[in-house]
C-alpha atoms as a PDB file:
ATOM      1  CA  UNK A   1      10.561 -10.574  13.254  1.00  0.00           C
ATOM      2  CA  UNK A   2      10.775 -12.678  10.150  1.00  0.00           C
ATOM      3  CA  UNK A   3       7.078 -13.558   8.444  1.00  0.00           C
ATOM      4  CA  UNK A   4       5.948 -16.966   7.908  1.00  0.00           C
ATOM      5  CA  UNK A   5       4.217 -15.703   5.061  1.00  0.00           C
ATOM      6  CA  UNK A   6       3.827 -12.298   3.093  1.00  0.00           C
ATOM      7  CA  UNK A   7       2.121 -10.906   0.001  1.00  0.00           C
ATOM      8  CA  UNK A   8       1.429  -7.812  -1.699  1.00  0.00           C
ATOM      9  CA  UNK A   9      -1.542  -7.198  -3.815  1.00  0.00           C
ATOM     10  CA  UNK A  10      -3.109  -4.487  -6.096  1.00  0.00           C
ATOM     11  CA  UNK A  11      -6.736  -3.564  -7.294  1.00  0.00           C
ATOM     12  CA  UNK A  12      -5.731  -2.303 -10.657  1.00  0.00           C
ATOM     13  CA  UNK A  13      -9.122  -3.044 -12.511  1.00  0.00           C
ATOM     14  CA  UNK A  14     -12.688  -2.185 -11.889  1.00  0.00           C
ATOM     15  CA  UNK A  15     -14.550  -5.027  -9.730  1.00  0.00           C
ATOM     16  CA  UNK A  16     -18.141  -5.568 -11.337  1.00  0.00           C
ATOM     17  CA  UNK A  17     -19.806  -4.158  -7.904  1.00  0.00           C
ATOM     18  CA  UNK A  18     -16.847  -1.856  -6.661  1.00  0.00           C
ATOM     19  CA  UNK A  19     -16.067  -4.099  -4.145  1.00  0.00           C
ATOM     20  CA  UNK A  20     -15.795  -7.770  -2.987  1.00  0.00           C
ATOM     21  CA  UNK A  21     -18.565  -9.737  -2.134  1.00  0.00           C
ATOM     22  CA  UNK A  22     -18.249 -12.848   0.707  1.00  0.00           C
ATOM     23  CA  UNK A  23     -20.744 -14.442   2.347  1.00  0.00           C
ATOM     24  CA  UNK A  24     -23.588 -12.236   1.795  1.00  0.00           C
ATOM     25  CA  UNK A  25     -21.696  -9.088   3.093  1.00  0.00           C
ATOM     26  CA  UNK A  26     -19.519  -6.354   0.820  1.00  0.00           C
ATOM     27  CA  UNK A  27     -16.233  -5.361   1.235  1.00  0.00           C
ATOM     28  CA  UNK A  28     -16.124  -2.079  -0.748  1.00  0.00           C
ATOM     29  CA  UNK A  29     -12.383  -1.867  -2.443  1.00  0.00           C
ATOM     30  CA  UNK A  30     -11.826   1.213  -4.312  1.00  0.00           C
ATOM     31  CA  UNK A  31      -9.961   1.214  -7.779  1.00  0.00           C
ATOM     32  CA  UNK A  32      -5.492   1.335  -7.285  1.00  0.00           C
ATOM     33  CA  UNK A  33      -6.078  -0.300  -3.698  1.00  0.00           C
ATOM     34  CA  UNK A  34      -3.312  -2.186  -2.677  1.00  0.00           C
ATOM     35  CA  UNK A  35      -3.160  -4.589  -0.026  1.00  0.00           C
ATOM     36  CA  UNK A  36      -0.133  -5.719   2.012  1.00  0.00           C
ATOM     37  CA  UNK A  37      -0.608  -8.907   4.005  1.00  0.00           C
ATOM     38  CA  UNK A  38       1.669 -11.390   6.015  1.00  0.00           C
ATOM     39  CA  UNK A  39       1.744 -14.183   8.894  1.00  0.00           C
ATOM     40  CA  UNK A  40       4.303 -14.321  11.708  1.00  0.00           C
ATOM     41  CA  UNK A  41       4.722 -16.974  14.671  1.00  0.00           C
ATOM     42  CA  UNK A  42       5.466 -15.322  17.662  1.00  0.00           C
ATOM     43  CA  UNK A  43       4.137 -18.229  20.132  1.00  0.00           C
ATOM     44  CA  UNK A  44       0.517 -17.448  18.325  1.00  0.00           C
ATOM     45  CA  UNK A  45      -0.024 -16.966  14.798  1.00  0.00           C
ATOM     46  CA  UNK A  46      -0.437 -13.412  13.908  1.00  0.00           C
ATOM     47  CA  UNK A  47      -1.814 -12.019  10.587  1.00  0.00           C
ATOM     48  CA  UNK A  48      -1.992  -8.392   9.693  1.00  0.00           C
ATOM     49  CA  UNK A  49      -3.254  -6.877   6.632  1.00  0.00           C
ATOM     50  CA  UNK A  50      -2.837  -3.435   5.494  1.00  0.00           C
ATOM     51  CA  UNK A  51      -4.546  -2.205   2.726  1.00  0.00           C
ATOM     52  CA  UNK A  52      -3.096   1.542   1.336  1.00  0.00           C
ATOM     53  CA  UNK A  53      -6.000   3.198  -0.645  1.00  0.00           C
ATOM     54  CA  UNK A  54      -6.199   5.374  -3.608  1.00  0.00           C
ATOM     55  CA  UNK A  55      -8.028   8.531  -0.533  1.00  0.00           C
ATOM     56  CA  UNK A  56      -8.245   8.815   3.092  1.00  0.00           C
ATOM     57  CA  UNK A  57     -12.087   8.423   2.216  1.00  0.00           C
ATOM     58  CA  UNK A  58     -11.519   4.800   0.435  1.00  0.00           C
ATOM     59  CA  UNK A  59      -9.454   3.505   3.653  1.00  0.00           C
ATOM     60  CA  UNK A  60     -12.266   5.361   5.517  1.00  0.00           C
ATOM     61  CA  UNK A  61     -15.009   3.183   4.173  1.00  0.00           C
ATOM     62  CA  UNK A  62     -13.045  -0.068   4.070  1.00  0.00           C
ATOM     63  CA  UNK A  63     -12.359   0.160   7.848  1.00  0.00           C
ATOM     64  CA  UNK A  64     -16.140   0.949   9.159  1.00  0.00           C
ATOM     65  CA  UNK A  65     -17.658  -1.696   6.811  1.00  0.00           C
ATOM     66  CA  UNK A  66     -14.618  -4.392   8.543  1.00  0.00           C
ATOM     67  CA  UNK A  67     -15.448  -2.893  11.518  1.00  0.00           C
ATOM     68  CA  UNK A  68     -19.419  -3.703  11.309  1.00  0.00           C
ATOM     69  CA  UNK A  69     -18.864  -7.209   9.430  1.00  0.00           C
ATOM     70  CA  UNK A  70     -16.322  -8.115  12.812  1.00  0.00           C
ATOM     71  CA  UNK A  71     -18.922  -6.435  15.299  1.00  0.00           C
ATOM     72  CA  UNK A  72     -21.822  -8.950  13.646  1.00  0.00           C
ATOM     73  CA  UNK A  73     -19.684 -11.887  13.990  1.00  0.00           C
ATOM     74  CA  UNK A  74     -18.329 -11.025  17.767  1.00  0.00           C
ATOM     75  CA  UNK A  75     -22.060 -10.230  18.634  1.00  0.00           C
ATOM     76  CA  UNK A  76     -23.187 -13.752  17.234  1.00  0.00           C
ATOM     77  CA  UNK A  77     -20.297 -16.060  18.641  1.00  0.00           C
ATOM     78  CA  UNK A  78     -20.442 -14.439  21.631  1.00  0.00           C
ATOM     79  CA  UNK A  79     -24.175 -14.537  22.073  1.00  0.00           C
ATOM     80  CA  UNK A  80     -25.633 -17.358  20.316  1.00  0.00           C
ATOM     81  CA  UNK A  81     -25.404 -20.989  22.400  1.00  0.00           C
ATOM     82  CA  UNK A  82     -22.210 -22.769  22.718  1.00  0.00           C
ATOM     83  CA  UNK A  83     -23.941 -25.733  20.379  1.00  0.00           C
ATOM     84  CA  UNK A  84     -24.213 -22.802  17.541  1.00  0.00           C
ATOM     85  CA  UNK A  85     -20.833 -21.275  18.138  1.00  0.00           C
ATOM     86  CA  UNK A  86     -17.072 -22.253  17.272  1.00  0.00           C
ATOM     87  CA  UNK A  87     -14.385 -21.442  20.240  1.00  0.00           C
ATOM     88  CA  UNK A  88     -11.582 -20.896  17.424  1.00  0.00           C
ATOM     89  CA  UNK A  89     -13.562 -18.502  15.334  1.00  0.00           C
ATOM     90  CA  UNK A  90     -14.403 -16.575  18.629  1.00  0.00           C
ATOM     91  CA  UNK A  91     -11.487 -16.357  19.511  1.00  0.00           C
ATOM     92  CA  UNK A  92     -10.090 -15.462  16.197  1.00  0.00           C
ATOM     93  CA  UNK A  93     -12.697 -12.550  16.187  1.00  0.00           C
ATOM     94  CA  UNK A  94     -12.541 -10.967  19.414  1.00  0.00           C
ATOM     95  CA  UNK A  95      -8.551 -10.862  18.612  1.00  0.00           C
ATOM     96  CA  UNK A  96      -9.358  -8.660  15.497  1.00  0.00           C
ATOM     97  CA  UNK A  97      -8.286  -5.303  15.749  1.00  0.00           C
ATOM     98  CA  UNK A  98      -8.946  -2.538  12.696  1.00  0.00           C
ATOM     99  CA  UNK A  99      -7.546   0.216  12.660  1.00  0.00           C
ATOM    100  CA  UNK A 100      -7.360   3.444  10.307  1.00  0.00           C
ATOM    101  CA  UNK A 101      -4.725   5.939   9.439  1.00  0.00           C
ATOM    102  CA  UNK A 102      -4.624   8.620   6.748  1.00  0.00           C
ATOM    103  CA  UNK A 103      -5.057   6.194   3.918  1.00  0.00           C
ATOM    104  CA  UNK A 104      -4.591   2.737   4.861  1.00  0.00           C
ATOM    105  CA  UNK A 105      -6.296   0.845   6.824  1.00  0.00           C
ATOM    106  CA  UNK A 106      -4.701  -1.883   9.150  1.00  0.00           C
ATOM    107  CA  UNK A 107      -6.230  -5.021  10.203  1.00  0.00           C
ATOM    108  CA  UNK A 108      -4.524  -7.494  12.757  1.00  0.00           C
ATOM    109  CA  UNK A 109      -5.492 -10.976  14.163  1.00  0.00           C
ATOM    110  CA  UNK A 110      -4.192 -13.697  16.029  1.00  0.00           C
ATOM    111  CA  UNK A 111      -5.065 -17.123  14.269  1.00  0.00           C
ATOM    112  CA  UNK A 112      -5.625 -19.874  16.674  1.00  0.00           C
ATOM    113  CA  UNK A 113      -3.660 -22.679  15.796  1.00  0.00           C
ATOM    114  CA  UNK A 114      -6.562 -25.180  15.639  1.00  0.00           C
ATOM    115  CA  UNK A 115      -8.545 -23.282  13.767  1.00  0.00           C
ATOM    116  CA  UNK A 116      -5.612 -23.285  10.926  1.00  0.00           C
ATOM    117  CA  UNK A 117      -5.546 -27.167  11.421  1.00  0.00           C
ATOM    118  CA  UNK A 118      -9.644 -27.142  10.084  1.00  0.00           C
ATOM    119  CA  UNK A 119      -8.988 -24.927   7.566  1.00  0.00           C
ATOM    120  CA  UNK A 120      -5.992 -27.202   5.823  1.00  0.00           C
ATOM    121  CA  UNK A 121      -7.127 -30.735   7.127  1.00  0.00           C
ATOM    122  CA  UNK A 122     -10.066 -32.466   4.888  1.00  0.00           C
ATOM    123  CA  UNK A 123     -13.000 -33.004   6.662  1.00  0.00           C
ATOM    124  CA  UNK A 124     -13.693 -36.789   7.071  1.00  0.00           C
ATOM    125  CA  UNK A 125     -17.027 -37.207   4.540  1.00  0.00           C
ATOM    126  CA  UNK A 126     -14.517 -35.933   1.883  1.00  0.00           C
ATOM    127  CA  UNK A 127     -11.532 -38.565   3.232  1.00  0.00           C
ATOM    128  CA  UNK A 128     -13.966 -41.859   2.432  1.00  0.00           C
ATOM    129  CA  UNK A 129     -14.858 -40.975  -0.765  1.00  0.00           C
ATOM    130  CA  UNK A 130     -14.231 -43.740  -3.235  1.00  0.00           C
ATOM    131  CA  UNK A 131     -10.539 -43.300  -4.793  1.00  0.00           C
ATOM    132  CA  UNK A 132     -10.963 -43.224  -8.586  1.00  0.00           C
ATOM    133  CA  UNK A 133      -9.365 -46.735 -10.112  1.00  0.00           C
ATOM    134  CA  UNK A 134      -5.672 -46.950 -11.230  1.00  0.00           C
ATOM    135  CA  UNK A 135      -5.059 -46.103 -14.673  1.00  0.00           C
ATOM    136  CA  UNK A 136      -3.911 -49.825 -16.499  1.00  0.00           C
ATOM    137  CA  UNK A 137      -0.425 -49.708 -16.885  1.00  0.00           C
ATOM    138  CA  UNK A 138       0.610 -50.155 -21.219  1.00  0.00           C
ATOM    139  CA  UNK A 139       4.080 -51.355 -21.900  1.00  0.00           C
ATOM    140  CA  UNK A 140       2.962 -52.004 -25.376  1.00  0.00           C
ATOM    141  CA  UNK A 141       0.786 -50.425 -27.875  1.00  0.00           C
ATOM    142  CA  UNK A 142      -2.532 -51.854 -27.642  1.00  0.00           C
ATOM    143  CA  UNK A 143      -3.812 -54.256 -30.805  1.00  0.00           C
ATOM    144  CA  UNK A 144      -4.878 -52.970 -34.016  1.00  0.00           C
END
């Protein structure tokens, strides 16, 4: 099945923390990681991400700390109250699947379709914002 969308990546220089921060939580990424990553419609959007590390240790560590940071978040959306929650993100969670082999570690996902609409729409506060004035238009070279 043909990919929507598809890139290949590589950790080829030392990160300042050996890893990737986000949000409070790290990501550890060891050194010659590389990632493979693509979208694909197949009546739901479906991402997977595969990231081949340098040992079977690296992929080992990079799966159990993606496996913890997508426990926390099921745990919260599914506990917290409805007002605190998002439906999309729930569902985008409890769709997560990691997996690891040898040295890679494999994570897939089906993207809901409206949450991809928030991410790419601008909210409204940023829509009425004041649109910067037209520059004047010169036709001839102003007066000395």
């Amino acid at each position: 099945m043909l990919s929507v969308a598809w890139g290949i990546g590589k950790i080829s220089v030392p990160l300042k923390s050996d890893g990737i921060s986000l949000m409070g939580f790290h990501f550890p990424v060891a050194l010659n990681t590389t990632f493979i990553g693509s979208l694909r419609w197949g009546g739901a959007l479906r991402l997977r991400i595969e990231e081949i590390a340098p040992t079977e240790l690296a992929a080992t560590v990079s799966s159990d700390a993606l496996n913890t940071i997508v426990a926390i978040g099921r745990a919260a959306e599914n506990n917290l109250p409805s007002a605190m929650t998002n439906a999309d993100i729930r569902d985008l969670l409890n769709s997560t699947n990691i997996e690891h082999k040898n040295d890679r570690a494999v994570v897939t996902a089906t993207l809901p379709v409206a949450l991809l609409q928030k991410l790419v729409t601008a909210p409204n506060s940023l829509r009425s914002l004041p649109q910067p004035a037209p520059l004047p238009n010169r036709t001839t070279p102003p007066a000395q």
